[in-house]
N, C-alpha and C. Protein backbone atom coordinates (compact mmCIF):
# COMPACT_ATOMS: atom_id res chain seq x y z
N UNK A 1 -176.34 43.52 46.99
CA UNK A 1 -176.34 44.76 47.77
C UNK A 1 -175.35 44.71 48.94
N UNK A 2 -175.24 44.17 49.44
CA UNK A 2 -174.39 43.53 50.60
C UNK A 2 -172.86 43.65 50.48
N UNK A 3 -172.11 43.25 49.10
CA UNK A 3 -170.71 44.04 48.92
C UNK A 3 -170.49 45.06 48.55
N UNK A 4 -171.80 46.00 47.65
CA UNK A 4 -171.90 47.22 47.38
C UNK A 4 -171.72 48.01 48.79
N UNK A 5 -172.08 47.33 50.21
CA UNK A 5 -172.22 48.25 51.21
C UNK A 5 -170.93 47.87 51.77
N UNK A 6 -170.75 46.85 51.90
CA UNK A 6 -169.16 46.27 52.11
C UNK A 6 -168.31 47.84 51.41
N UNK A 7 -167.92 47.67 50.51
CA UNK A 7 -167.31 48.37 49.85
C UNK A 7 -167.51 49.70 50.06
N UNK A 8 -168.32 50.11 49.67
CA UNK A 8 -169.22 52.10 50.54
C UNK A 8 -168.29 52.43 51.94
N UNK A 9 -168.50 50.92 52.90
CA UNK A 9 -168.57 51.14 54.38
C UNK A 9 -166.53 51.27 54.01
N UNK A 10 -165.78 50.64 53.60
CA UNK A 10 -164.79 50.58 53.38
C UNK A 10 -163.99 51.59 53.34
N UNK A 11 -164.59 52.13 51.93
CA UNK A 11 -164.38 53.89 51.38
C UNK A 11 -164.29 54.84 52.88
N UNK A 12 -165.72 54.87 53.22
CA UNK A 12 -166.18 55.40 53.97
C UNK A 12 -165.55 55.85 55.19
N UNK A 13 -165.06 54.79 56.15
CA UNK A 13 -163.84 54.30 57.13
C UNK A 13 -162.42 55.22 56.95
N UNK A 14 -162.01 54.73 55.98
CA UNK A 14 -160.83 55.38 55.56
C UNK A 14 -160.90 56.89 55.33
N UNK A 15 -161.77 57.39 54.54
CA UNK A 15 -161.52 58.78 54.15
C UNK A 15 -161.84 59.35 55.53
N UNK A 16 -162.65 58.87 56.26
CA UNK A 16 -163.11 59.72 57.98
C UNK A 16 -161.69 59.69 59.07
N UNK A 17 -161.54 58.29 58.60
CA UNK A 17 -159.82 58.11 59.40
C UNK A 17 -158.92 59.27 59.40
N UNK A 18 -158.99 58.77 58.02
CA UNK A 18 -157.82 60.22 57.38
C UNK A 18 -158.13 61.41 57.71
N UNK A 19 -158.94 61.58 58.15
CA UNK A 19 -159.35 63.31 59.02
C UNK A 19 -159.55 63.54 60.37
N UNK A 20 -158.82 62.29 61.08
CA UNK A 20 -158.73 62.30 62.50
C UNK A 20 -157.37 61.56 63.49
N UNK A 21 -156.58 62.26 63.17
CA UNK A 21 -155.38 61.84 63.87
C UNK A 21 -155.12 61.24 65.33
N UNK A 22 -156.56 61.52 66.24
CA UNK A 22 -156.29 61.15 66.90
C UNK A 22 -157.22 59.99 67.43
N UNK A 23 -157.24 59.38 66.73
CA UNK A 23 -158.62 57.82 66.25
C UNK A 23 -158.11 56.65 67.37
N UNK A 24 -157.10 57.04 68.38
CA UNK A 24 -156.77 56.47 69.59
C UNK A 24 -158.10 56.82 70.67
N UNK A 25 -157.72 58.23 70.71
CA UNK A 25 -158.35 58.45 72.39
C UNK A 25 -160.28 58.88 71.67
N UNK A 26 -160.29 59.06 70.48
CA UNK A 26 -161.77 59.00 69.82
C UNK A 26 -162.42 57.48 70.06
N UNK A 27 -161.18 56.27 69.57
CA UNK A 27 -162.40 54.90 69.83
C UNK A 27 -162.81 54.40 71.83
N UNK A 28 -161.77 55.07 72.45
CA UNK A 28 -161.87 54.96 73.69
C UNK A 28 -163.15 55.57 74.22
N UNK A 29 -163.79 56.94 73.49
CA UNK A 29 -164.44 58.25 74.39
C UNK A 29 -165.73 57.62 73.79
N UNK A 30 -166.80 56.80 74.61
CA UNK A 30 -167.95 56.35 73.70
C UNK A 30 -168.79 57.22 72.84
N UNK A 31 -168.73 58.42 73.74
CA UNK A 31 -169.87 59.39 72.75
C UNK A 31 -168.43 59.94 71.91
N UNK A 32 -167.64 59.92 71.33
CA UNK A 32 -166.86 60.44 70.42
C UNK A 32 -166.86 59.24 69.32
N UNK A 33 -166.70 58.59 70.04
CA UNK A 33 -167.10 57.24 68.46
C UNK A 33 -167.90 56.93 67.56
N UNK A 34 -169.01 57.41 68.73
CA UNK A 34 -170.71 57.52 68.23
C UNK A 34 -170.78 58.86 67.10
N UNK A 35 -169.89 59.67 67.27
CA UNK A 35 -170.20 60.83 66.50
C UNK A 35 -169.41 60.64 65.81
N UNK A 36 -168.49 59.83 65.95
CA UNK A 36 -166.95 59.87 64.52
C UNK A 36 -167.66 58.86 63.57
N UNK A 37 -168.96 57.86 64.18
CA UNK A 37 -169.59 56.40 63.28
C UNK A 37 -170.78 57.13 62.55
N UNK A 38 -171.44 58.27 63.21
CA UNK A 38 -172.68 58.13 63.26
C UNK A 38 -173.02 59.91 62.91
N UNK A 39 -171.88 61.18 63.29
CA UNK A 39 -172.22 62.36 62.79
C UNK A 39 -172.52 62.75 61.91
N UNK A 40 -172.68 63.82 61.94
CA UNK A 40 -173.79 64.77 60.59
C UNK A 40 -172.53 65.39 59.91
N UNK A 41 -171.72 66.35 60.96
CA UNK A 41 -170.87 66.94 60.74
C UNK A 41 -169.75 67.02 61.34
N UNK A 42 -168.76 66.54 61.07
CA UNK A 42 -168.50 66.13 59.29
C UNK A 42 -169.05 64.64 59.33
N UNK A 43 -169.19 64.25 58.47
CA UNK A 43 -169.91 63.09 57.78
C UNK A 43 -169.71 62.20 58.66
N UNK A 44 -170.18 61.16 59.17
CA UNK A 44 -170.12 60.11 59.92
C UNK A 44 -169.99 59.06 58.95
N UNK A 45 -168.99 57.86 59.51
CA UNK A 45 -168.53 56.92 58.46
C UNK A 45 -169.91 56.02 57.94
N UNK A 46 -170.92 55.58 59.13
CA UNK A 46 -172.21 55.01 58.35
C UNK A 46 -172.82 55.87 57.47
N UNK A 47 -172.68 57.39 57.91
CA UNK A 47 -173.59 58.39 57.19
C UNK A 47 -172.68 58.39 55.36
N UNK A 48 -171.30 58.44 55.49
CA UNK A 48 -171.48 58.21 54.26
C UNK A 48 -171.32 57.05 53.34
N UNK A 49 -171.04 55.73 54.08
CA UNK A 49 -170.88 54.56 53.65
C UNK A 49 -172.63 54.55 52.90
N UNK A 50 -173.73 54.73 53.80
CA UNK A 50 -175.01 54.75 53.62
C UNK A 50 -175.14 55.88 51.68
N UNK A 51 -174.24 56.81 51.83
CA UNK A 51 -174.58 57.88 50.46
C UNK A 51 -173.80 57.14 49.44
N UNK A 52 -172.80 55.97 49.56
CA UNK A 52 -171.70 55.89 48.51
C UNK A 52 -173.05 54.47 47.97
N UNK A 53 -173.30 54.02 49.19
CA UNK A 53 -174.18 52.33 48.99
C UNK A 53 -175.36 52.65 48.40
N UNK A 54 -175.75 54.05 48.65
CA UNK A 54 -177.26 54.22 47.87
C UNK A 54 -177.09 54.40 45.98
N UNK A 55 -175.84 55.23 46.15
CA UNK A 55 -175.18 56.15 44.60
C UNK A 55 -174.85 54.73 43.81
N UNK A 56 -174.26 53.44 44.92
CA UNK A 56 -174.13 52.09 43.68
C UNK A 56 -175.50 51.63 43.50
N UNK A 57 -176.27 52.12 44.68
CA UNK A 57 -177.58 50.43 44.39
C UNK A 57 -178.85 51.46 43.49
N UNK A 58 -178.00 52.56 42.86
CA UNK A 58 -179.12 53.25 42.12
C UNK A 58 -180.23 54.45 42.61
N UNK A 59 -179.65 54.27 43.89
CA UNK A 59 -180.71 55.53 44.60
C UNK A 59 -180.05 56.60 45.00
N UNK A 60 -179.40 57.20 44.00
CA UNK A 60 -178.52 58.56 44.52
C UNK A 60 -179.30 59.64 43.60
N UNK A 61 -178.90 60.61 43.49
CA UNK A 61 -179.47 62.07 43.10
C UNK A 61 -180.45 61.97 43.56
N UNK A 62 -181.05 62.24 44.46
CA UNK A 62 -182.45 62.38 45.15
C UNK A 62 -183.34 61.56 45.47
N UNK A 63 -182.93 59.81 44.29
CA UNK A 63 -184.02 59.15 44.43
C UNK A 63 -184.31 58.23 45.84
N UNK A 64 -183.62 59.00 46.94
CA UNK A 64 -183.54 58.40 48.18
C UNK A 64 -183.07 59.31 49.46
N UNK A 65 -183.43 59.09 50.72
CA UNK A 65 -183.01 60.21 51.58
C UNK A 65 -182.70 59.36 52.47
N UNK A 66 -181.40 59.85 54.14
CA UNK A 66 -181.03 59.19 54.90
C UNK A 66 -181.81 59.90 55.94
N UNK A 67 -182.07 59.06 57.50
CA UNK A 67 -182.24 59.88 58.29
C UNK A 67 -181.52 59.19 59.69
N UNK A 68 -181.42 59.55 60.75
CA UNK A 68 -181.14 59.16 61.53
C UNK A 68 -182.12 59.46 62.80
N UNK A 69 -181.97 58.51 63.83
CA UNK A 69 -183.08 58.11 64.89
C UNK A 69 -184.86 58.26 64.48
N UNK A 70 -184.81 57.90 62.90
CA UNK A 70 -186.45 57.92 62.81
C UNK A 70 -187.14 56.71 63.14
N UNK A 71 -187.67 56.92 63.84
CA UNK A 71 -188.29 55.15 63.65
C UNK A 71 -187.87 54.92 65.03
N UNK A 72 -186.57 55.26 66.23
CA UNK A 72 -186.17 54.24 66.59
C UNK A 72 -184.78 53.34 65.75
N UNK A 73 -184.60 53.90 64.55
CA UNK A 73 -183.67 53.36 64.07
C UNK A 73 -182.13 54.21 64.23
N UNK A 74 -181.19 53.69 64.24
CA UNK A 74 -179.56 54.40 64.45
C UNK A 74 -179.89 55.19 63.29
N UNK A 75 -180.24 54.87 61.76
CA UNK A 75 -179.91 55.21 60.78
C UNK A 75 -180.47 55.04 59.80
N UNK A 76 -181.42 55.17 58.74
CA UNK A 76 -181.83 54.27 57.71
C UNK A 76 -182.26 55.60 56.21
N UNK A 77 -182.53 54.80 55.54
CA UNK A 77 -182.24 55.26 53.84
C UNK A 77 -183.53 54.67 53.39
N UNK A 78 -184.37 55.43 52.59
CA UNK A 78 -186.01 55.42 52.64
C UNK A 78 -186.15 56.17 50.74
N UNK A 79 -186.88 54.66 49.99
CA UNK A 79 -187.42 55.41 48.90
C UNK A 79 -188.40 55.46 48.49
N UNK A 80 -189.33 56.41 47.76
CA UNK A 80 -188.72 57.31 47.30
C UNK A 80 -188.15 58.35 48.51
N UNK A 81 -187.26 59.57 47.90
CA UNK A 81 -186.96 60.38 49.04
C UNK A 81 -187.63 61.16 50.04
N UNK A 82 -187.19 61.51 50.79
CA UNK A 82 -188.59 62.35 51.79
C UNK A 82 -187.65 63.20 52.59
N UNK A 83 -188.30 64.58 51.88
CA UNK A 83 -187.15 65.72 52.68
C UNK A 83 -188.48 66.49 53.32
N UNK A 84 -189.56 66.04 54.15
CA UNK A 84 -190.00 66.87 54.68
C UNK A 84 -191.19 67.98 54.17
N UNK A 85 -191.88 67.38 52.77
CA UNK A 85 -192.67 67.81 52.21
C UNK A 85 -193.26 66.69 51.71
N UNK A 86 -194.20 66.33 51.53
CA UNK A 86 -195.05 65.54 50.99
C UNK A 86 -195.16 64.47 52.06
N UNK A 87 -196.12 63.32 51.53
CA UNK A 87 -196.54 61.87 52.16
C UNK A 87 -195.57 61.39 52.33
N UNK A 88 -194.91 61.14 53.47
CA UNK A 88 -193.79 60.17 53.67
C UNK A 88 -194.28 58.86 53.71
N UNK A 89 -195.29 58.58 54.42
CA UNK A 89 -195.71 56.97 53.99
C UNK A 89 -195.18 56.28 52.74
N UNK A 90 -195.41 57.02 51.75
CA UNK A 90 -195.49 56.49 50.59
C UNK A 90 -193.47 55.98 50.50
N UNK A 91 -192.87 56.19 51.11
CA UNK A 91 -191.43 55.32 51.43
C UNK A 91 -191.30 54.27 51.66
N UNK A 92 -190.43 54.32 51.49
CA UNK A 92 -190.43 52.23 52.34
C UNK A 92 -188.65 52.41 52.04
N UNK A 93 -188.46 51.37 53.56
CA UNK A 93 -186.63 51.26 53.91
C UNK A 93 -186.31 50.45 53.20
N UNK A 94 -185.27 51.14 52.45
CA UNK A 94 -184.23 50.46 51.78
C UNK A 94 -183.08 50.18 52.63
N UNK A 95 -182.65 50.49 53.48
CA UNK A 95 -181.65 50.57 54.88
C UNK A 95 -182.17 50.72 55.95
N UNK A 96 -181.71 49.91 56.82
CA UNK A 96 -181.73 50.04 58.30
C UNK A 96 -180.58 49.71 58.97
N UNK A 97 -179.73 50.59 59.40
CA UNK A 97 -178.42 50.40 60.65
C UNK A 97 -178.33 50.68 61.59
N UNK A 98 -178.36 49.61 62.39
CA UNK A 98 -177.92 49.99 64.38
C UNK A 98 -176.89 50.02 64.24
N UNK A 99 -176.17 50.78 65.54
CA UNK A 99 -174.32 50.32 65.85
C UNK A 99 -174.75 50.89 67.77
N UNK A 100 -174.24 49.25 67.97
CA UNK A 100 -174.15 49.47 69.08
C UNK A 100 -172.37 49.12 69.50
N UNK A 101 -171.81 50.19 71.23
CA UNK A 101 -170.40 50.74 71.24
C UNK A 101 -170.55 49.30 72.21
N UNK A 102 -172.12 49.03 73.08
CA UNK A 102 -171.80 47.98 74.18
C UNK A 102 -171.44 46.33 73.89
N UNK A 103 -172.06 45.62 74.47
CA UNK A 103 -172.28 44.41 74.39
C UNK A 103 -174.03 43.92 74.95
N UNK A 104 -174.32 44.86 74.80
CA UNK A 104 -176.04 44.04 74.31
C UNK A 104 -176.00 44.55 73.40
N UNK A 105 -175.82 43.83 71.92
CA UNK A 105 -175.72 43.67 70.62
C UNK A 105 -177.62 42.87 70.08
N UNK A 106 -177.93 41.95 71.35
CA UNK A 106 -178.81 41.40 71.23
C UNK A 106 -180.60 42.59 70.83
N UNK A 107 -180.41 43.35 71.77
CA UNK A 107 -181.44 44.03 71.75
C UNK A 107 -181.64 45.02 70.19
N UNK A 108 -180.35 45.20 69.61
CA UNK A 108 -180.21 45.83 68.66
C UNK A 108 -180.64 45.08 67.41
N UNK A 109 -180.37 43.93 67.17
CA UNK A 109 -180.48 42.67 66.17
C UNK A 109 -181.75 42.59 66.53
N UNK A 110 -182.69 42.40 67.33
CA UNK A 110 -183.54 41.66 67.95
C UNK A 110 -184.71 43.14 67.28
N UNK A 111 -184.31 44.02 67.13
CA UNK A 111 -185.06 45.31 66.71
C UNK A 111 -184.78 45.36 65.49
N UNK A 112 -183.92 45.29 64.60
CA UNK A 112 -183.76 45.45 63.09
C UNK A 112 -184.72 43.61 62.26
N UNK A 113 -184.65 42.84 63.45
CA UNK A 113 -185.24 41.93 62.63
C UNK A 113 -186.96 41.84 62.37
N UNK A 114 -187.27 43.03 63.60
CA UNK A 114 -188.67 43.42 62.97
C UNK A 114 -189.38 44.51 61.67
N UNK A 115 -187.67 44.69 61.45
CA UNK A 115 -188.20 45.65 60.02
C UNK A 115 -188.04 45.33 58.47
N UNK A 116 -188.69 46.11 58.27
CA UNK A 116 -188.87 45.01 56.78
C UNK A 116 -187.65 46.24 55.75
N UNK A 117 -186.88 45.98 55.36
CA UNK A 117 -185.76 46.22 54.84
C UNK A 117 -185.03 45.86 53.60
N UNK A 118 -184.39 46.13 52.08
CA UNK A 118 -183.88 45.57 51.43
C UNK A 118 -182.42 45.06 51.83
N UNK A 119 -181.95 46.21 52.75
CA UNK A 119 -180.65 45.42 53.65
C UNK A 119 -181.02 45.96 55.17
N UNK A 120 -180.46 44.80 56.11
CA UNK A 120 -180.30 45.46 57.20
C UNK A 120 -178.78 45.44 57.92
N UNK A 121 -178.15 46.20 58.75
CA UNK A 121 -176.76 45.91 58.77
C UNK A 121 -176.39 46.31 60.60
N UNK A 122 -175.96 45.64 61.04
CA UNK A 122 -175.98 45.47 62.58
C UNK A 122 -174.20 45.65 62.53
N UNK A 123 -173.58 47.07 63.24
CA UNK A 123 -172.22 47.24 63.57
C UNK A 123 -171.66 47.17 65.32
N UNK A 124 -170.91 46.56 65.01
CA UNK A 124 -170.87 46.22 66.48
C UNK A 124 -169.16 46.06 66.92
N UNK A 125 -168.82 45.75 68.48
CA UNK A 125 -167.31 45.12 68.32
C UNK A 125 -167.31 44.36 68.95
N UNK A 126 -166.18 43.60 68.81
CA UNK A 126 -165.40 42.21 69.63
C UNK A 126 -164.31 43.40 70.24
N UNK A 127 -163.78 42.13 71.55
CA UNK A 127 -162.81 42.67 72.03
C UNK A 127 -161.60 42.35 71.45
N UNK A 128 -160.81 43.85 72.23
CA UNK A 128 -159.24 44.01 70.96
C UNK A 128 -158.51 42.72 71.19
N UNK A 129 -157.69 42.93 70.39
CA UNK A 129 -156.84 41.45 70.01
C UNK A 129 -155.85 41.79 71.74
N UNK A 130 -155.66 42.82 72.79
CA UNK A 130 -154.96 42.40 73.68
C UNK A 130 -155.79 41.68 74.99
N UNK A 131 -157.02 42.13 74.82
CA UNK A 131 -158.42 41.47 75.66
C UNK A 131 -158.46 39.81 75.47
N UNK A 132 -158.41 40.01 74.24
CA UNK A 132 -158.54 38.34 73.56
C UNK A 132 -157.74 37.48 74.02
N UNK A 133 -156.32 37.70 73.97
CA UNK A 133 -155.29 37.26 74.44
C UNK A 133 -155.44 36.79 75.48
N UNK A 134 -155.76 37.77 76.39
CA UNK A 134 -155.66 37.63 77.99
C UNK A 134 -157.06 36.40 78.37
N UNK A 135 -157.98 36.19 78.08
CA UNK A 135 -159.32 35.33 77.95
C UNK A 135 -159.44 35.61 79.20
N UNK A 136 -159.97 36.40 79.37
CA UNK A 136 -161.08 37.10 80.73
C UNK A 136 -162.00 36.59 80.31
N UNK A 137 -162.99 37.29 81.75
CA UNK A 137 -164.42 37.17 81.39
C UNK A 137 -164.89 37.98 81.06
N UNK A 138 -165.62 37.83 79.65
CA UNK A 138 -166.22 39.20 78.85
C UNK A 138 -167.13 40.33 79.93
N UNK A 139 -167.58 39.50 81.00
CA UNK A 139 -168.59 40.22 81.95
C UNK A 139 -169.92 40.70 81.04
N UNK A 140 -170.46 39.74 80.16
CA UNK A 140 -171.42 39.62 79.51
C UNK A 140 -172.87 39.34 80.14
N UNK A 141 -173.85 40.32 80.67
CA UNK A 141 -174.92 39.96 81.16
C UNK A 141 -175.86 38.81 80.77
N UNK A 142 -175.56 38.82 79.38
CA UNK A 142 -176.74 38.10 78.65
C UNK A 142 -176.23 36.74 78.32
N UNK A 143 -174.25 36.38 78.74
CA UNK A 143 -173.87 35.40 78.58
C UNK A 143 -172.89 35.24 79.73
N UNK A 144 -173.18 34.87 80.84
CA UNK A 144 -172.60 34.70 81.89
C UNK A 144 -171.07 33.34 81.67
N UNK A 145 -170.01 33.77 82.05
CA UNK A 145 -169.32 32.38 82.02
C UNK A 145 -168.31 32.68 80.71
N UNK A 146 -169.03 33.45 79.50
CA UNK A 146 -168.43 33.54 78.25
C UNK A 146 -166.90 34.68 78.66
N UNK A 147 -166.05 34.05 78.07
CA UNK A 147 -164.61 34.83 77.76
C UNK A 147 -164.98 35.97 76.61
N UNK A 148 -163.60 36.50 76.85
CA UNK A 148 -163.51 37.45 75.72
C UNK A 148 -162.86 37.06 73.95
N UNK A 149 -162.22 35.48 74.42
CA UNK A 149 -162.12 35.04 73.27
C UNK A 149 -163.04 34.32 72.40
N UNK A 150 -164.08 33.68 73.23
CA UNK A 150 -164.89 32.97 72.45
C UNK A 150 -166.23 33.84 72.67
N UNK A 151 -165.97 35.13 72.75
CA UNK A 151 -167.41 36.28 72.77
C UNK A 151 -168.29 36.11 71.50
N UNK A 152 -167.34 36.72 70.51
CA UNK A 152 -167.92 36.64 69.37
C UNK A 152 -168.61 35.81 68.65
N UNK A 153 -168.20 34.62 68.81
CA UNK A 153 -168.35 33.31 68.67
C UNK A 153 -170.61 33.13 68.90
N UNK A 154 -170.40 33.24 70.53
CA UNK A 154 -171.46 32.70 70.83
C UNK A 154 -172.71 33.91 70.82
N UNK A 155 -171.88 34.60 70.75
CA UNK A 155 -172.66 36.06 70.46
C UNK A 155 -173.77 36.25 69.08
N UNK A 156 -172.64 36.12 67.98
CA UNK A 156 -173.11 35.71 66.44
C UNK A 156 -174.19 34.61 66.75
N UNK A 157 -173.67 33.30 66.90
CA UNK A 157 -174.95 32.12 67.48
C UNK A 157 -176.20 32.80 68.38
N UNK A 158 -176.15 33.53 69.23
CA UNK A 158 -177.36 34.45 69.42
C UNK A 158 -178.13 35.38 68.56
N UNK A 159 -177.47 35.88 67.88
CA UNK A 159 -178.19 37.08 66.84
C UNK A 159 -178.88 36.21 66.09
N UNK A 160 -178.38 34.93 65.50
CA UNK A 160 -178.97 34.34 64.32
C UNK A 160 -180.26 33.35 64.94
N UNK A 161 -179.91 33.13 66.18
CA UNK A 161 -181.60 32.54 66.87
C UNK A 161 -182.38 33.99 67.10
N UNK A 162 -181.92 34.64 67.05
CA UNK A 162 -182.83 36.23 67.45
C UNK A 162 -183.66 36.02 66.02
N UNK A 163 -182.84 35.75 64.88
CA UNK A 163 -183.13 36.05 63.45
C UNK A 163 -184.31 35.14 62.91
N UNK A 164 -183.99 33.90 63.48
CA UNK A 164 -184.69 33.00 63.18
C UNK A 164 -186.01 32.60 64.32
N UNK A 165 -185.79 33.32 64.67
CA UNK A 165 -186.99 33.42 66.42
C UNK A 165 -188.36 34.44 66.03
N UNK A 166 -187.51 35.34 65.43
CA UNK A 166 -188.78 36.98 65.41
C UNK A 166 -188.89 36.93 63.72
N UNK A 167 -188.20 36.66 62.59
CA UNK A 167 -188.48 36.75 61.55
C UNK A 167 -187.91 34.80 60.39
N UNK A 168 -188.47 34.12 60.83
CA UNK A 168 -188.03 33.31 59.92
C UNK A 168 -188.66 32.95 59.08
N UNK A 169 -187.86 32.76 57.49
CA UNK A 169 -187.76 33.03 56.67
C UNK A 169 -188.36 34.02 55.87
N UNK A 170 -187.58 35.39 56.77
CA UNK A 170 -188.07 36.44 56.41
C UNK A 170 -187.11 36.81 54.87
N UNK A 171 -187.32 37.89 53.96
CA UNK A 171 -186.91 37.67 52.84
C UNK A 171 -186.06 39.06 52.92
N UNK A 172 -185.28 39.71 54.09
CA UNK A 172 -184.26 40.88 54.37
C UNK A 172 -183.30 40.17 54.03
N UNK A 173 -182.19 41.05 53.51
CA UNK A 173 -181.27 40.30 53.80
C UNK A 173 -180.31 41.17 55.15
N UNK A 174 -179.21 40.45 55.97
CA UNK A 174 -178.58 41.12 56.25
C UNK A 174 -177.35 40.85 56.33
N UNK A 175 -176.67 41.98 57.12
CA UNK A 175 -175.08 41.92 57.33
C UNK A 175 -174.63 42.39 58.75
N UNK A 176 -173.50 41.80 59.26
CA UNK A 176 -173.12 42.37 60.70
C UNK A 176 -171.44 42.47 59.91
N UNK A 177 -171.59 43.79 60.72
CA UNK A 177 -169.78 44.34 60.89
C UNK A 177 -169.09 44.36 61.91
N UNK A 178 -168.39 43.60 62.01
CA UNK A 178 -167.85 43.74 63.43
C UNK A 178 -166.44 44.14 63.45
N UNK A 179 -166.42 45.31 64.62
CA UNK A 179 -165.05 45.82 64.62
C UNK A 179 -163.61 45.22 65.75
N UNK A 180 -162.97 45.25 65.61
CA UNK A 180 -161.74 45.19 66.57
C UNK A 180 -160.63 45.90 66.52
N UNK A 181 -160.10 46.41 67.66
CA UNK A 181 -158.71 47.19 67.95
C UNK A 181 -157.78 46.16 68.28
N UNK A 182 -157.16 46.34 66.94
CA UNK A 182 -155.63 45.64 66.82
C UNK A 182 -154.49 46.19 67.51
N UNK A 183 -154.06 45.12 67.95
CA UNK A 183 -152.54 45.38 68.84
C UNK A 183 -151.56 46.58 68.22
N UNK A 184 -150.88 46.98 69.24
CA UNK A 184 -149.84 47.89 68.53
C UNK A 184 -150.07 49.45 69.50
N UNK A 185 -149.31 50.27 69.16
CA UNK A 185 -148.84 51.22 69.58
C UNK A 185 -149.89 52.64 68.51
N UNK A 186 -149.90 52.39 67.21
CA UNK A 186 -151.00 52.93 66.61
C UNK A 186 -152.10 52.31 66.73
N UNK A 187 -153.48 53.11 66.96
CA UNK A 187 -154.70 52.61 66.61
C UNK A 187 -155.30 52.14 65.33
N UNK A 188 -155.48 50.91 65.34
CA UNK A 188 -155.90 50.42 64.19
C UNK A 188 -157.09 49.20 64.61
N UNK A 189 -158.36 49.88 63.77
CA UNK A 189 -159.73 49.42 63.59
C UNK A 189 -160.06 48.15 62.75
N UNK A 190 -159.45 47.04 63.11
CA UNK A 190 -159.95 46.08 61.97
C UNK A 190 -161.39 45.57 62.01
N UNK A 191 -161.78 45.34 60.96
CA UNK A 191 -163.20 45.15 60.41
C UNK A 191 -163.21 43.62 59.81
N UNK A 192 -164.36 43.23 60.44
CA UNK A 192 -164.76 41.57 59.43
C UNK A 192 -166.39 41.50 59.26
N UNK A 193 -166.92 41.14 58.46
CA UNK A 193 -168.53 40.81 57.57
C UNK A 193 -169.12 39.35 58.36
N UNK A 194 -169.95 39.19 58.62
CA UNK A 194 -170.74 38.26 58.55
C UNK A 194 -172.09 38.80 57.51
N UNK A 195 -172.25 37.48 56.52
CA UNK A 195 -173.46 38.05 55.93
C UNK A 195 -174.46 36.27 56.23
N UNK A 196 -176.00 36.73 56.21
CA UNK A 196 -176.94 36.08 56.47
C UNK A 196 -177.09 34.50 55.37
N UNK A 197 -176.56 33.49 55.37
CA UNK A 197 -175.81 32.55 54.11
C UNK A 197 -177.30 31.29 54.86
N UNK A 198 -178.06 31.00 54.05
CA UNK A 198 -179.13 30.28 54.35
C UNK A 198 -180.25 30.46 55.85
N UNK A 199 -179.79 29.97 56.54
CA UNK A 199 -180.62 30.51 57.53
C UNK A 199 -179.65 30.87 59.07
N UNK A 200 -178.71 31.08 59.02
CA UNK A 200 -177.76 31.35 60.08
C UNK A 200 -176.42 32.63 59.71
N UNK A 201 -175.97 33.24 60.31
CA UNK A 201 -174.94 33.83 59.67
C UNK A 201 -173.97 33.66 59.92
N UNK A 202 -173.07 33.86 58.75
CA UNK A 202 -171.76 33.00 58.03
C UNK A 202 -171.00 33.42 59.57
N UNK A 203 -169.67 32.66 59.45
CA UNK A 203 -168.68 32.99 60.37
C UNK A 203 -167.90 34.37 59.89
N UNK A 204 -167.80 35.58 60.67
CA UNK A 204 -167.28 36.13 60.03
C UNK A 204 -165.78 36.65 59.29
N UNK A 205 -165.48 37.20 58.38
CA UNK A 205 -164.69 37.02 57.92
C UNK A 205 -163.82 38.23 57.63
N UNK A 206 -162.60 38.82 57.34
CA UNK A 206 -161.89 40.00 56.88
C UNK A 206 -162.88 40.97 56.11
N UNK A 207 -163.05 41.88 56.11
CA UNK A 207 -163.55 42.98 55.04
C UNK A 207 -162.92 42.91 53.73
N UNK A 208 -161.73 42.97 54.04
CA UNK A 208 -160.85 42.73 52.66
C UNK A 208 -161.07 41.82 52.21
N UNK A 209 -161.79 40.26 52.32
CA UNK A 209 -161.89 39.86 51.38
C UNK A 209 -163.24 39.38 50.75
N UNK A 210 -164.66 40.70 51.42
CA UNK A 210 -165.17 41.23 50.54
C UNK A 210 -164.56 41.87 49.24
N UNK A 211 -163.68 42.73 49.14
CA UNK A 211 -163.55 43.53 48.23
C UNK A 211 -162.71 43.24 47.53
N UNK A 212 -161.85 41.83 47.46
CA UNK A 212 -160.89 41.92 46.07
C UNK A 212 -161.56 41.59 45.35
């Protein structure tokens, strides 16, 4: 399930890109990001990464519905479907996605690992490759001292004691996406996977090479 969403989230990215020319001063404006990741209308890139990942993992034509902020959750995908007539109990999450724009990433992880989920997927960013460079101080509450180059780093090493703290050996699986703004004069969003690989999660890695 996990490269099926890889792949969805991929699609997904790109075709929303392609309908926003100005994906500079959008990743800057927090509530514009939130609505370019996360809108109804037009489609938000989780909203349809979430419809392409349901249509592979078998739960498309109806046999599944998305919603957003139910629960407390950013986002999640529930079967059978539930449009608002009948027993919704009778659902159960097949998806659950936070995306947080800050850096308490912790509180977000720390909430998806109490739900019981066939995937769960935590989107988040590192700082851009000109932040990195420079190795400031991330000005990280929850990690005092930490740079902006080795953020990610010790950050990931937190989520996965979050993981293993509130649910261990729980039987979810999950995935973190993490984004970065690449150098340059155009805006460009690069993306890398960490997925949950025994009891810690993997280092993460390119998106692309989920998908060859």
């Amino acid at each position: 399930m996990e490269k099926e969403y890889l792949a969805a989230f991929a699609a997904a990215f790109d075709d929303a890109a392609d309908t926003r020319p100005d994906l500079q001063s959008c990743y800057v404006n927090s509530s514009s990001w939130t609505a370019f990741m996360l809108g109804a209308e037009p489609e938000g890139v989780l909203r349809g990464a979430a419809r392409r990942w349901a249509d592979a993992c078998g739960y498309g034509g109806g046999a599944s519905s998305a919603h957003a902020q139910w629960y407390t959750l950013d986002f999640c995908v529930v079967a059978p479907g539930y449009e608002g007539d009948g027993d919704y109990w009778k659902s159960r999450t097949i998806l659950a996605v936070e995306h947080e724009n800050g850096s308490d990433v912790e509180t977000e992880m720390w909430k998806l690992a109490h739900w019981r989920s066939d995937l769960s997927v935590l989107v988040f960013y590192d700082f851009a490759e000109d932040d990195q460079r420079a190795n400031k101080s991330a000005s990280d509450k929850w990690m005092p001292g930490v740079t902006t180059r080795n953020w990610l780093e010790e950050k990931c090493r937190r989520l996965t004691a979050i993981v293993r703290t509130v649910d261990p050996g729980g039987n979810t699986r999950r995935l973190l996406l993490i984004g970065q703004k690449a150098s340059g004069p155009v805006t460009q969003i690069l993306w890398r996977a960490a997925l949950w690989e025994g009891d810690s999660f993997s280092a993460p890695r390119s998106l692309k090479m989920f998908l060859a």
